[in-house]
C-alpha atoms as a PDB file:
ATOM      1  CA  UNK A   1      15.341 -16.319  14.586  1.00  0.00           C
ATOM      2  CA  UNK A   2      14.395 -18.750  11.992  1.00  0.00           C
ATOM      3  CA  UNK A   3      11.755 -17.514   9.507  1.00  0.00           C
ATOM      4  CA  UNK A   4      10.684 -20.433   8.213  1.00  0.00           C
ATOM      5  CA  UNK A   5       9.979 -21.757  11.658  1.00  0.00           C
ATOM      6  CA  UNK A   6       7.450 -18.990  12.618  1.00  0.00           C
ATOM      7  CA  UNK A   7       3.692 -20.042  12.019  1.00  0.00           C
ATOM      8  CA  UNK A   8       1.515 -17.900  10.004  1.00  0.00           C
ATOM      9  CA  UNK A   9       0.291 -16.524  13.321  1.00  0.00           C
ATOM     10  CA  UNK A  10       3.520 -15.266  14.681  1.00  0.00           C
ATOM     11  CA  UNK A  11       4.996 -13.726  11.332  1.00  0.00           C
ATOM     12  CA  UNK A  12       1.084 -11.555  11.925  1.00  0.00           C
ATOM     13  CA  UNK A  13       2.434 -11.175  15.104  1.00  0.00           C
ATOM     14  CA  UNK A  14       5.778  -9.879  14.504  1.00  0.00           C
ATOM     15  CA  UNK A  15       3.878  -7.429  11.640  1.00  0.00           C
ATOM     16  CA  UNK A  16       1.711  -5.780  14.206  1.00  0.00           C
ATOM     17  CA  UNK A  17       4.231  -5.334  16.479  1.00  0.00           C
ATOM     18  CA  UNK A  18       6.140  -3.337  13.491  1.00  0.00           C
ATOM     19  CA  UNK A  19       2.705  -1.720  13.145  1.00  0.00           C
ATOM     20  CA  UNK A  20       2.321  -0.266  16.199  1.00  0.00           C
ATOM     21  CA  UNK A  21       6.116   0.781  16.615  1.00  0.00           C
ATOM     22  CA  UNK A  22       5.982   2.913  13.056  1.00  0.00           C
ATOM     23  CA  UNK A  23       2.205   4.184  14.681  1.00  0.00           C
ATOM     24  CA  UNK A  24       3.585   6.007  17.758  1.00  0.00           C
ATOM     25  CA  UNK A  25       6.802   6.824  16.506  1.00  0.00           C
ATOM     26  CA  UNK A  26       6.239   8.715  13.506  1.00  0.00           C
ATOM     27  CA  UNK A  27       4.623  11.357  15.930  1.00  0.00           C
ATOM     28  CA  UNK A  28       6.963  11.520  18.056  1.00  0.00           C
ATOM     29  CA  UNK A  29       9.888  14.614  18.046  1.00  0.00           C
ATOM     30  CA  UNK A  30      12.725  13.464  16.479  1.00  0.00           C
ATOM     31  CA  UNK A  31      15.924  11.839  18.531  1.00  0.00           C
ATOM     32  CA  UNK A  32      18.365  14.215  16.442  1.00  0.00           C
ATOM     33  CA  UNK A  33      18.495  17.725  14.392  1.00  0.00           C
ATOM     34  CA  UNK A  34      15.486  19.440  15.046  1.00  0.00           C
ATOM     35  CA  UNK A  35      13.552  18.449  18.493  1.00  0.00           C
ATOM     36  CA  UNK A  36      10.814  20.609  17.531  1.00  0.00           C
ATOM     37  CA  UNK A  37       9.400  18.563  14.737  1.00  0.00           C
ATOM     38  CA  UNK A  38       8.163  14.849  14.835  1.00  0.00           C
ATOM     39  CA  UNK A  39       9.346  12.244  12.672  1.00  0.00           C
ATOM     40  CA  UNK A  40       6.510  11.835  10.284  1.00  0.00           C
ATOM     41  CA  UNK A  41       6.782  15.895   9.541  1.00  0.00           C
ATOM     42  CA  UNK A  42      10.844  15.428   9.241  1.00  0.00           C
ATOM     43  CA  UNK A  43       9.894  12.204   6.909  1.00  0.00           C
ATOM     44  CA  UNK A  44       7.747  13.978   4.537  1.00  0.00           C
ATOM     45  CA  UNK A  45       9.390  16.944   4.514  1.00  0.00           C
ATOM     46  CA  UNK A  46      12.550  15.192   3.217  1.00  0.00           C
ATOM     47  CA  UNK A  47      10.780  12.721   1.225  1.00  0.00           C
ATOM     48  CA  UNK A  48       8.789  15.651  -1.237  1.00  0.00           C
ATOM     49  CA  UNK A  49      12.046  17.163  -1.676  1.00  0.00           C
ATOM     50  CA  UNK A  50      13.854  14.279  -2.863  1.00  0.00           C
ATOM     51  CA  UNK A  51      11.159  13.039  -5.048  1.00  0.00           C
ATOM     52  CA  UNK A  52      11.191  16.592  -6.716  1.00  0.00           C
ATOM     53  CA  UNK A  53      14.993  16.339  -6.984  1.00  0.00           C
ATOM     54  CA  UNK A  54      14.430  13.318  -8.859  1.00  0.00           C
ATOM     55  CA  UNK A  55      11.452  13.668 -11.000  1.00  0.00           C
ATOM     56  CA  UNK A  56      11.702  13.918 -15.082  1.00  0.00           C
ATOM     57  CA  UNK A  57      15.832  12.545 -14.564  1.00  0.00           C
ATOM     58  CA  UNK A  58      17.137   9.222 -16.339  1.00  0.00           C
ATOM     59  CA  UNK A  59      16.926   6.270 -14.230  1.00  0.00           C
ATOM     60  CA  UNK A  60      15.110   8.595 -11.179  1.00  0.00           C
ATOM     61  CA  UNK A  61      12.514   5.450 -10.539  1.00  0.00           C
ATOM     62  CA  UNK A  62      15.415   3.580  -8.824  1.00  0.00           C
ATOM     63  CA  UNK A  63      17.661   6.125  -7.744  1.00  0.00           C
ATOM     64  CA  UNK A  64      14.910   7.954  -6.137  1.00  0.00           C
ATOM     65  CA  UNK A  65      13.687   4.795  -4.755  1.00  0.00           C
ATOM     66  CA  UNK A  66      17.189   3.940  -2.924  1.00  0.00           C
ATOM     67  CA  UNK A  67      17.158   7.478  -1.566  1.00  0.00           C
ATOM     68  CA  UNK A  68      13.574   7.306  -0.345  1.00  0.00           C
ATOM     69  CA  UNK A  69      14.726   3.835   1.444  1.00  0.00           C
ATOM     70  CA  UNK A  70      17.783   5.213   2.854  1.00  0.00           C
ATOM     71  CA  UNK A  71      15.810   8.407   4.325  1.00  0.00           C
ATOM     72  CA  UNK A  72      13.159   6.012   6.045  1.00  0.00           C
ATOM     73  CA  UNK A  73      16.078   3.654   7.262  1.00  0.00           C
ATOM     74  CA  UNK A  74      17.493   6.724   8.841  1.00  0.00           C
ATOM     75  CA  UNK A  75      14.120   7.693  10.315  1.00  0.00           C
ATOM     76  CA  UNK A  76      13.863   4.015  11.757  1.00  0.00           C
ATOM     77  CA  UNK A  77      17.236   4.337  13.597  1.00  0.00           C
ATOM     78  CA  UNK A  78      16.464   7.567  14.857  1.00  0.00           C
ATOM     79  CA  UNK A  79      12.788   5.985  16.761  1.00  0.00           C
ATOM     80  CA  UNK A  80      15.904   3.521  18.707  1.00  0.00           C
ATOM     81  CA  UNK A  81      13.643   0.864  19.100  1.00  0.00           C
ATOM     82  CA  UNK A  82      14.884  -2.125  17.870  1.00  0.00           C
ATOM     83  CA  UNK A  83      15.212  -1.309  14.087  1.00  0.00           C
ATOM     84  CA  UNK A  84      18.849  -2.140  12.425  1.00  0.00           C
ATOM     85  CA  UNK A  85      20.202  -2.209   8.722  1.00  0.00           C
ATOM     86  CA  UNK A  86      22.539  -5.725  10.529  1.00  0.00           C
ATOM     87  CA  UNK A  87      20.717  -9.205  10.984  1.00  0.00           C
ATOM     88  CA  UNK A  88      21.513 -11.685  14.000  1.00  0.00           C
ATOM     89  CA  UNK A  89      24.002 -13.703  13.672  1.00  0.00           C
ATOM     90  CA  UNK A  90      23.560 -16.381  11.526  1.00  0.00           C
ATOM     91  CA  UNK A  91      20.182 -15.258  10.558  1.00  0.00           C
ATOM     92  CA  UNK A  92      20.834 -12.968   7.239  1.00  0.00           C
ATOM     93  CA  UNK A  93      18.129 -13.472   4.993  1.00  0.00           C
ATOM     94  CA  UNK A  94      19.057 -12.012   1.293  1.00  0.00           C
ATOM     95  CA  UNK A  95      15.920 -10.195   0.418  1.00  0.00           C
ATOM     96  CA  UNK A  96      16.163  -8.505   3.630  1.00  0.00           C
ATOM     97  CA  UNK A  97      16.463  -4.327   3.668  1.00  0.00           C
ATOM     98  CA  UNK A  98      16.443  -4.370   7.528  1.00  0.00           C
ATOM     99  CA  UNK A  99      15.267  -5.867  10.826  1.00  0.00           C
ATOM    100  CA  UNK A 100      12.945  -5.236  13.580  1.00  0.00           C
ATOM    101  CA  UNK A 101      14.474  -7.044  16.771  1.00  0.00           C
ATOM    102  CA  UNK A 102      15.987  -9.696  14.599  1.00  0.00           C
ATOM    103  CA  UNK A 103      12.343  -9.865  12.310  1.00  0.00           C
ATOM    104  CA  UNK A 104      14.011  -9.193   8.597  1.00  0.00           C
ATOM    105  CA  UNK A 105      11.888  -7.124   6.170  1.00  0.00           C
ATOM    106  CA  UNK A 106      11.805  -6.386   2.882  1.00  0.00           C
ATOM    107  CA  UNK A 107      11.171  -2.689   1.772  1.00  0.00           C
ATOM    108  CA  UNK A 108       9.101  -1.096  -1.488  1.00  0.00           C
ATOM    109  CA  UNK A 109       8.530   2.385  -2.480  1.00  0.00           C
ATOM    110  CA  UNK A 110       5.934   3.667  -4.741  1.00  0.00           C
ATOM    111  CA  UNK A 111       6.520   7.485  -5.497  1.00  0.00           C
ATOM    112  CA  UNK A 112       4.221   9.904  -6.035  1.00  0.00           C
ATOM    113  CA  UNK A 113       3.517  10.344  -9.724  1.00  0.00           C
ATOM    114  CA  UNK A 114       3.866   6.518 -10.136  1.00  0.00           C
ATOM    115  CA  UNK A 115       1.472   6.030 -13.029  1.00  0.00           C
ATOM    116  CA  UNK A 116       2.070   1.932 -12.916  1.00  0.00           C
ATOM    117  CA  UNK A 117       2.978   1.549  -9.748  1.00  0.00           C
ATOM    118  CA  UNK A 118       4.209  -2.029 -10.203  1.00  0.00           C
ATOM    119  CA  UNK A 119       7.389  -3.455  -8.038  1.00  0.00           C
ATOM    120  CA  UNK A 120      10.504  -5.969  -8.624  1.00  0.00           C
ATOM    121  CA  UNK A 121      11.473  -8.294  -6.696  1.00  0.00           C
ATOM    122  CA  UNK A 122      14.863  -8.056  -7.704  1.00  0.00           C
ATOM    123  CA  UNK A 123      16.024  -6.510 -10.842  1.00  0.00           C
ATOM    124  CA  UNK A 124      16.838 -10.138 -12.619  1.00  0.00           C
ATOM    125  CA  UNK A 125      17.629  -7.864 -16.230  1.00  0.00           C
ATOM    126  CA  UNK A 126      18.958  -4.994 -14.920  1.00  0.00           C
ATOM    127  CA  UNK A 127      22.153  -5.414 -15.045  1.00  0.00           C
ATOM    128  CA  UNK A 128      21.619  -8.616 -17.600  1.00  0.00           C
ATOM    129  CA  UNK A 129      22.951 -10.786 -15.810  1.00  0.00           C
ATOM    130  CA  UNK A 130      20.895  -9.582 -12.392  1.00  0.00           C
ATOM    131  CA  UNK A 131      19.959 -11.243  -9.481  1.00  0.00           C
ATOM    132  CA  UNK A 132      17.640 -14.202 -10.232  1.00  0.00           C
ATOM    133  CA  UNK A 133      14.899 -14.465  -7.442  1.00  0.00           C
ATOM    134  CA  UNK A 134      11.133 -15.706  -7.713  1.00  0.00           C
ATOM    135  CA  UNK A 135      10.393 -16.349  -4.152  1.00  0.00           C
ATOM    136  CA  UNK A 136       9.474 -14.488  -1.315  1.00  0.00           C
ATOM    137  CA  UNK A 137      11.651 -14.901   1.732  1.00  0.00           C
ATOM    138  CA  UNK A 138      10.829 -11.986   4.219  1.00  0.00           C
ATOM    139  CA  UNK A 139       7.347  -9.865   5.214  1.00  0.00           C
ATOM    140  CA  UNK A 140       7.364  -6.523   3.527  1.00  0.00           C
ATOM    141  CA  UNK A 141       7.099  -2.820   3.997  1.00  0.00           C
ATOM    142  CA  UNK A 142       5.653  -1.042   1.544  1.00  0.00           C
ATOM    143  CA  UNK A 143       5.916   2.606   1.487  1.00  0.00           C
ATOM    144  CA  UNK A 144       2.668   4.307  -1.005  1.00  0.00           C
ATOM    145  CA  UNK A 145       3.358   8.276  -1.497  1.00  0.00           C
ATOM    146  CA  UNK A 146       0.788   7.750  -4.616  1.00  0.00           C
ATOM    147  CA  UNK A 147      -2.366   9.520  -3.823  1.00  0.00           C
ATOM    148  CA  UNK A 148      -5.999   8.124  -3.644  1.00  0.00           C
ATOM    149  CA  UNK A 149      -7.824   8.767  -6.503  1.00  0.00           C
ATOM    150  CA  UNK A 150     -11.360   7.734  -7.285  1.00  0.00           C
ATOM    151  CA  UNK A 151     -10.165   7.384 -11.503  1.00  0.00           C
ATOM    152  CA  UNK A 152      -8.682   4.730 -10.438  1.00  0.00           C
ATOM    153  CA  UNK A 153      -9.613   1.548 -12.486  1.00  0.00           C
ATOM    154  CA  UNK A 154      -8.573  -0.762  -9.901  1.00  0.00           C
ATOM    155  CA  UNK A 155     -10.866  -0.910  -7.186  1.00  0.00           C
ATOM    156  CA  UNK A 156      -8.276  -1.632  -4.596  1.00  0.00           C
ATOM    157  CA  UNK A 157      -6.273   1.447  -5.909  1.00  0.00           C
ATOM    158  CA  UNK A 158      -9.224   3.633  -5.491  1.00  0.00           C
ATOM    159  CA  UNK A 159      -9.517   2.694  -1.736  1.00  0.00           C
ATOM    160  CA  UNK A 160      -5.483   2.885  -1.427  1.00  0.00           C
ATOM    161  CA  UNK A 161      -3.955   5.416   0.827  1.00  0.00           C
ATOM    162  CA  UNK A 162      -0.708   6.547   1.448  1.00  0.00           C
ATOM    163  CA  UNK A 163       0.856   5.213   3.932  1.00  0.00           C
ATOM    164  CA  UNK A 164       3.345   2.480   5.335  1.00  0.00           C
ATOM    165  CA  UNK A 165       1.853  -1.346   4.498  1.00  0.00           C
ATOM    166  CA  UNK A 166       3.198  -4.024   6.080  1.00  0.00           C
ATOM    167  CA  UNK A 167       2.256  -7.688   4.932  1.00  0.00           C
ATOM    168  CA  UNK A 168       3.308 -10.395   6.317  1.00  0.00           C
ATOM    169  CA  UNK A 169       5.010 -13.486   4.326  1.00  0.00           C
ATOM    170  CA  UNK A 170       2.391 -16.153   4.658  1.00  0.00           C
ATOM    171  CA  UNK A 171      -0.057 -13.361   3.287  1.00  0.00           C
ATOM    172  CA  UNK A 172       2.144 -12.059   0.263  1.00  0.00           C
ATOM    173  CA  UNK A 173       2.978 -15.864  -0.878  1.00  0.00           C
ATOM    174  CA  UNK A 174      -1.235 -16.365  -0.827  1.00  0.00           C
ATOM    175  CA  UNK A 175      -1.901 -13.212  -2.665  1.00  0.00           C
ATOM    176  CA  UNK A 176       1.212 -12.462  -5.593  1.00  0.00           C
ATOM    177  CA  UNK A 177       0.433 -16.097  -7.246  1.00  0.00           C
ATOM    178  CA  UNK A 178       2.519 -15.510 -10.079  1.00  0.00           C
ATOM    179  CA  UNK A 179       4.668 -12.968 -11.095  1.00  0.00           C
ATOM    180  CA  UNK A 180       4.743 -10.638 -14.495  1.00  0.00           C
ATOM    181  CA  UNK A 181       8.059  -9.900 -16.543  1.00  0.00           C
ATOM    182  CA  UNK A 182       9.294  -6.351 -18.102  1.00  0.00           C
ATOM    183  CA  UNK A 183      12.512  -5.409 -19.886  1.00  0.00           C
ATOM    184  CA  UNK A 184      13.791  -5.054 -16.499  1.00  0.00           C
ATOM    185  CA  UNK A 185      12.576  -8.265 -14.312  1.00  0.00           C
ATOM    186  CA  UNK A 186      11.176 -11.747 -14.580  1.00  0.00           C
ATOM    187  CA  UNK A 187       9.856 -11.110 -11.169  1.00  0.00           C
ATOM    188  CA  UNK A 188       7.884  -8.594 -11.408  1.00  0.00           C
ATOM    189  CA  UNK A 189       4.832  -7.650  -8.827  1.00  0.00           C
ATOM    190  CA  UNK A 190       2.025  -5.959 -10.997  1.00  0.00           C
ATOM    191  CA  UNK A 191       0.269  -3.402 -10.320  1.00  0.00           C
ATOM    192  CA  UNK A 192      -2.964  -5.590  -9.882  1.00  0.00           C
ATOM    193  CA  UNK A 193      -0.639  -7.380  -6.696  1.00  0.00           C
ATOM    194  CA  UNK A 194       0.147  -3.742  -5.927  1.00  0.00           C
ATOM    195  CA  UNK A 195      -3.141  -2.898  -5.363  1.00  0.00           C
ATOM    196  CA  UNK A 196      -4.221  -6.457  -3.450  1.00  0.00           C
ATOM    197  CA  UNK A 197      -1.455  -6.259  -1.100  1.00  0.00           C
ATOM    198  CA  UNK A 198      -2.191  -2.551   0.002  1.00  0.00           C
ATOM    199  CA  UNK A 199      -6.089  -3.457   0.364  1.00  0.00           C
ATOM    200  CA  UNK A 200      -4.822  -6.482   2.474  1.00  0.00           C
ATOM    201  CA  UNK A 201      -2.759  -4.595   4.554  1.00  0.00           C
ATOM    202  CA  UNK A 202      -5.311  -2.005   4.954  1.00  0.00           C
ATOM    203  CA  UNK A 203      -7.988  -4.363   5.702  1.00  0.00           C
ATOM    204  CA  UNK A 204      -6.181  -5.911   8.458  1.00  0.00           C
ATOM    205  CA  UNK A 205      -4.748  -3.165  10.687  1.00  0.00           C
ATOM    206  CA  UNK A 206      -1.453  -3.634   9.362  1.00  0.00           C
ATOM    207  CA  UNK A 207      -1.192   0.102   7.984  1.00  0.00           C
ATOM    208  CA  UNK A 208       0.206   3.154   8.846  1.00  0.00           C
ATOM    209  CA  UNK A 209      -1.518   6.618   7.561  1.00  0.00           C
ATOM    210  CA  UNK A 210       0.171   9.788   6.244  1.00  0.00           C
ATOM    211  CA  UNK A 211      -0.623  12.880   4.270  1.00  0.00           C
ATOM    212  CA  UNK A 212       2.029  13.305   2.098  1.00  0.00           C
ATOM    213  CA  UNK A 213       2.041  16.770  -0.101  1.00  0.00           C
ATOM    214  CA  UNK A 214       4.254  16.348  -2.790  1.00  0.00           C
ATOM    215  CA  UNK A 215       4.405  20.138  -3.510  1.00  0.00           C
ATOM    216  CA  UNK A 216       6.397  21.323  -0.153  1.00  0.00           C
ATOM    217  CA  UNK A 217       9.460  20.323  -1.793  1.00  0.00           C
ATOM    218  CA  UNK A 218       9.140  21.925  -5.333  1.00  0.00           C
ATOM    219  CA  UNK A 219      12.102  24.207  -6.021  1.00  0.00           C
ATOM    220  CA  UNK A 220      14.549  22.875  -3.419  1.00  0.00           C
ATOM    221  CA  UNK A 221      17.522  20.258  -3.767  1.00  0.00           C
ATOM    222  CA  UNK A 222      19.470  18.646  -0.648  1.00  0.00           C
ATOM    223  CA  UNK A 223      22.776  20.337  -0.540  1.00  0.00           C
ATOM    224  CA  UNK A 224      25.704  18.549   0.577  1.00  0.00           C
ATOM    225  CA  UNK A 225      28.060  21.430   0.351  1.00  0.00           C
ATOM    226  CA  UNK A 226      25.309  24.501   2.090  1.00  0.00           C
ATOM    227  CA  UNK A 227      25.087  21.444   5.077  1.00  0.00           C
ATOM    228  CA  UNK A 228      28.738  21.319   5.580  1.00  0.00           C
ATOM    229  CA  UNK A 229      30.740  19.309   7.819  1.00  0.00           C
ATOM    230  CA  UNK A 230      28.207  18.515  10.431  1.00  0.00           C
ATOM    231  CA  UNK A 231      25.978  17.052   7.763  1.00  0.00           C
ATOM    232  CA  UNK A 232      28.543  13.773   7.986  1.00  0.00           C
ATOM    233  CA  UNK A 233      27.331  11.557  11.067  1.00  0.00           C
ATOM    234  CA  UNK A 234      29.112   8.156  12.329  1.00  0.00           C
ATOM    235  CA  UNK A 235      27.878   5.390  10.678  1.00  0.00           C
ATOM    236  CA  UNK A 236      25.342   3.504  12.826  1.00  0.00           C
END
């Protein structure tokens, strides 16, 4: 599949498709483990105690945010509908997390207590000599555990709601015009984009609701030694 082939049109295509996937299989039991509970519970479940594990720790906004993607990339394999960490052949596109029937997208996570919930495109400073990159190449999921809140200054942050937002290319190139810098990027997404992107996504059916309570996993860790050997799977 080439991406810069597909008309505006068919990268919205592609988008809903994803939409609609993540929409009926989130509430759906899960594949593996426990049958009893559906993805989405499994998800959030999982997701409140890692973000608990990782809150008030050095460096938790990007370790927790590489756990949080790995969880929801195992949560996409387990649906077995087309989703895959591997691109087509020939087709590997490098800002690319994973793929949706050969589709590649790119994947955000804004945590919970995020209090400037702004996002890198790649982490150009971090180390110094980071990956340079000030284009977009692939649509984008972005994953908002932050909670609505009417203090919001933002208007598009008070109408925000957790969820999964997906936005297609075309649409992220015509909304992020230009992109902010930190001690950590030259590419950074602000929080202003943030906000614009979710209200797009939002506004256009592209968005998957949850309810995520951030308190279910207070007091717990993931332990590798209590889940013993049958915690190690094959590799997918």
């Amino acid at each position: 599949m080439s991406i810069m082939a597909l008309s505006p049109q068919e990268h919205r295509a592609h988008c809903k498709a994803i939409k609609d996937v993540l929409q009926a299989g989130l509430d759906k039991p899960c594949a593996l483990g426990d049958q009893t509970e559906t993805r989405k519970q499994r998800l959030l479940f999982l997701a409140s105690v890692l973000q608990n594990m990782s809150a008030g720790t050095k460096g938790a906004g990007l370790s927790g945010g590489v756990a949080q993607e790995n969880l929801w990339r195992e949560m996409l394999a387990d649906m077995r509908a087309g989703f895959t960490d591997l691109p087509p052949e020939g087709s590997k596109t490098a800002e690319a997390d994973y793929y949706f029937k050969g589709y590649p997208l790119s994947h955000k996570t804004i945590g919970y207590k995020a209090t400037n919930p702004a996002l890198a495109l790649a982490w150009s400073k971090n180390p110094p000599d980071g990956l340079q990159r000030t284009e977009f190449t692939t649509s984008m999921v972005l994953l908002n555990f932050k909670p609505q809140t009417q203090r919001a200054k933002d208007a598009n942050w008070r109408d925000a709601r957790q969820g999964a937002h997906i936005i297609p290319l075309p649409d992220l190139k015509e909304i992020v015009t230009r992109f902010g810098s930190n001690n950590k990027t030259d590419s950074l997404i602000t929080t202003e984009y943030v906000g614009k992107l979710i209200a797009f996504s939002q506004s256009n059916n592209f968005s998957v609701y949850f309810d995520f309570d951030n308190t279910v996993g207070e007091g717990l860790i993931l332990s590798y030694w209590r889940g013993g050997t049958k915690g190690a799977v094959p590799k997918e």
